[in-house]
Protein backbone atom coordinates (compact mmCIF):
# COMPACT_ATOMS: atom_id res chain seq x y z
CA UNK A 1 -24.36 -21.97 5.63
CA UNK A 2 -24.38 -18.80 4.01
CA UNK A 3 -21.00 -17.37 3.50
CA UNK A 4 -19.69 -13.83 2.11
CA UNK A 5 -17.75 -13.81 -0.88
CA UNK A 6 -14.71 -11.39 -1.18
CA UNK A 7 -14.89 -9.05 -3.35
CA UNK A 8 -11.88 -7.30 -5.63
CA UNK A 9 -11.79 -4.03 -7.39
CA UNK A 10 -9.16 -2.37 -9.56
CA UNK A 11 -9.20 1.32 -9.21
CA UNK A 12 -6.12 3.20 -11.65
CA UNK A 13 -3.50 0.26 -10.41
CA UNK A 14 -4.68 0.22 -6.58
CA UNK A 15 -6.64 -3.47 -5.83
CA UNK A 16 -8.54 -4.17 -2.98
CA UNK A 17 -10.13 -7.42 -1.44
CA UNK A 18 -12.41 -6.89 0.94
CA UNK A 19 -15.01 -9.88 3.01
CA UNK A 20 -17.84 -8.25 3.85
CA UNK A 21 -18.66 -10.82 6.90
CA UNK A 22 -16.28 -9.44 9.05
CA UNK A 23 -14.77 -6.42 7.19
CA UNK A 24 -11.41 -7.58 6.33
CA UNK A 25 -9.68 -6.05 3.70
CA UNK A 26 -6.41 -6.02 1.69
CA UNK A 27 -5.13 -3.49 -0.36
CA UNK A 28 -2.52 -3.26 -2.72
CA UNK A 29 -0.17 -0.94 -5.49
CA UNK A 30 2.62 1.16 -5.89
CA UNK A 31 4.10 4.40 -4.60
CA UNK A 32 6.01 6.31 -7.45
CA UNK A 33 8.31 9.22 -7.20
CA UNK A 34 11.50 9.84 -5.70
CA UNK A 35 12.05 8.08 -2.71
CA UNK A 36 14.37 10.66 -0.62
CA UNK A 37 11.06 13.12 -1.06
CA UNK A 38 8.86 10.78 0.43
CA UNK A 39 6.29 9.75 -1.81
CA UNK A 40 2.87 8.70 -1.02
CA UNK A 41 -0.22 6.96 -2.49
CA UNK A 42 -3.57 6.83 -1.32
CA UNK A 43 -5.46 3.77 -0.61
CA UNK A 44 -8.61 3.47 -2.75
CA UNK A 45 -10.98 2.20 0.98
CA UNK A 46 -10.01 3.92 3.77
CA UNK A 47 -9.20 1.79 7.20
CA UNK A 48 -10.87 1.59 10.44
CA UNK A 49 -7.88 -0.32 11.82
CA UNK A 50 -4.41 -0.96 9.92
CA UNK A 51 -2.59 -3.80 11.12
CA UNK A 52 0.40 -4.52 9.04
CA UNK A 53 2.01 -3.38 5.60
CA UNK A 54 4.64 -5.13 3.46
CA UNK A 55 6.70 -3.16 1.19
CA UNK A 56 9.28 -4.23 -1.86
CA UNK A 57 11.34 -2.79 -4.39
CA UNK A 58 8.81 -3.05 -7.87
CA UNK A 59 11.75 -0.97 -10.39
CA UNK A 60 15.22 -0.43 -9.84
CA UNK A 61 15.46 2.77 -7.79
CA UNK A 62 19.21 4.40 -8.92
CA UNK A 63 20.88 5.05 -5.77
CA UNK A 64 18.06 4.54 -3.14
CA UNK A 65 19.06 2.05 -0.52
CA UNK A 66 16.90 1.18 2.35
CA UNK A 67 13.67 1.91 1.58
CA UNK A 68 10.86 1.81 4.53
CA UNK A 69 8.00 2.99 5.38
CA UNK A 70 7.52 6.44 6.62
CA UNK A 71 4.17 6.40 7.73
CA UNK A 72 1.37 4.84 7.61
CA UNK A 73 -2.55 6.16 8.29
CA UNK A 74 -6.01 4.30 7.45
CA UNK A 75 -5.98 6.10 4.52
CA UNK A 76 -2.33 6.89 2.61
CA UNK A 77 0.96 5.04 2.64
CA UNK A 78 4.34 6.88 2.48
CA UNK A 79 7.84 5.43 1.88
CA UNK A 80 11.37 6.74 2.48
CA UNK A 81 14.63 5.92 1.32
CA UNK A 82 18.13 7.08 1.74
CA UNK A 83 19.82 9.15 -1.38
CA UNK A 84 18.23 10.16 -4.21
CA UNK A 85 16.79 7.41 -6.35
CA UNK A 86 13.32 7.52 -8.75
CA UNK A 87 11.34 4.26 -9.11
CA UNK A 88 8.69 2.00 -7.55
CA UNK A 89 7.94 0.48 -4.86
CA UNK A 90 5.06 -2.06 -4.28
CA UNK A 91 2.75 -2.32 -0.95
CA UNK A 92 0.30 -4.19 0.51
CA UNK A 93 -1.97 -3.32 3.39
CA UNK A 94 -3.83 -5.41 5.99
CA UNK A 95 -6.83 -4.43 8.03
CA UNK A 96 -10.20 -3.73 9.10
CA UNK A 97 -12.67 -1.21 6.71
């Protein structure tokens, strides 16, 4: 039985797994700025289909509370949080590419 073998590439902090067999990928880093503007990073593979994203705190983030995410395309990842805070925060990305 010949089966695919994942594959993982580090791009300037941004990882990505992706099985060629059936296209599903994972992709992972960190949005940087100050949350109450809304930062945003880019995913190094675009999506055909997103189905779920995780985010965490990655630095401490002054008086930011209750970070989310703002949006979400096949392509970028923005978060939000209340008050002004600079800092980190990690993500992780399921889908289909």
């Amino acid at each position: 039985r010949n089966r695919s073998v994942p594959h993982m590439v580090l791009s300037h902090r941004i990882f990505i797994t992706r099985d060629n067999s059936t296209g599903f990928t994972i992709v992972w880093g960190k949005v940087n700025g100050t949350i109450s503007q809304k930062p945003s990073a880019n995913f190094a593979r675009t999506f055909s289909v997103v189905h779920s994203a995780v985010i965490s705190k990655c630095s401490n983030l002054g008086n930011a509370s209750a970070i989310n995410i703002n949006s979400i395309s096949n392509s970028a990842i923005s978060v939000y949080g209340y008050q002004s805070g600079n800092g980190s925060v990690n993500y992780i990305v399921f889908g289909f590419s």
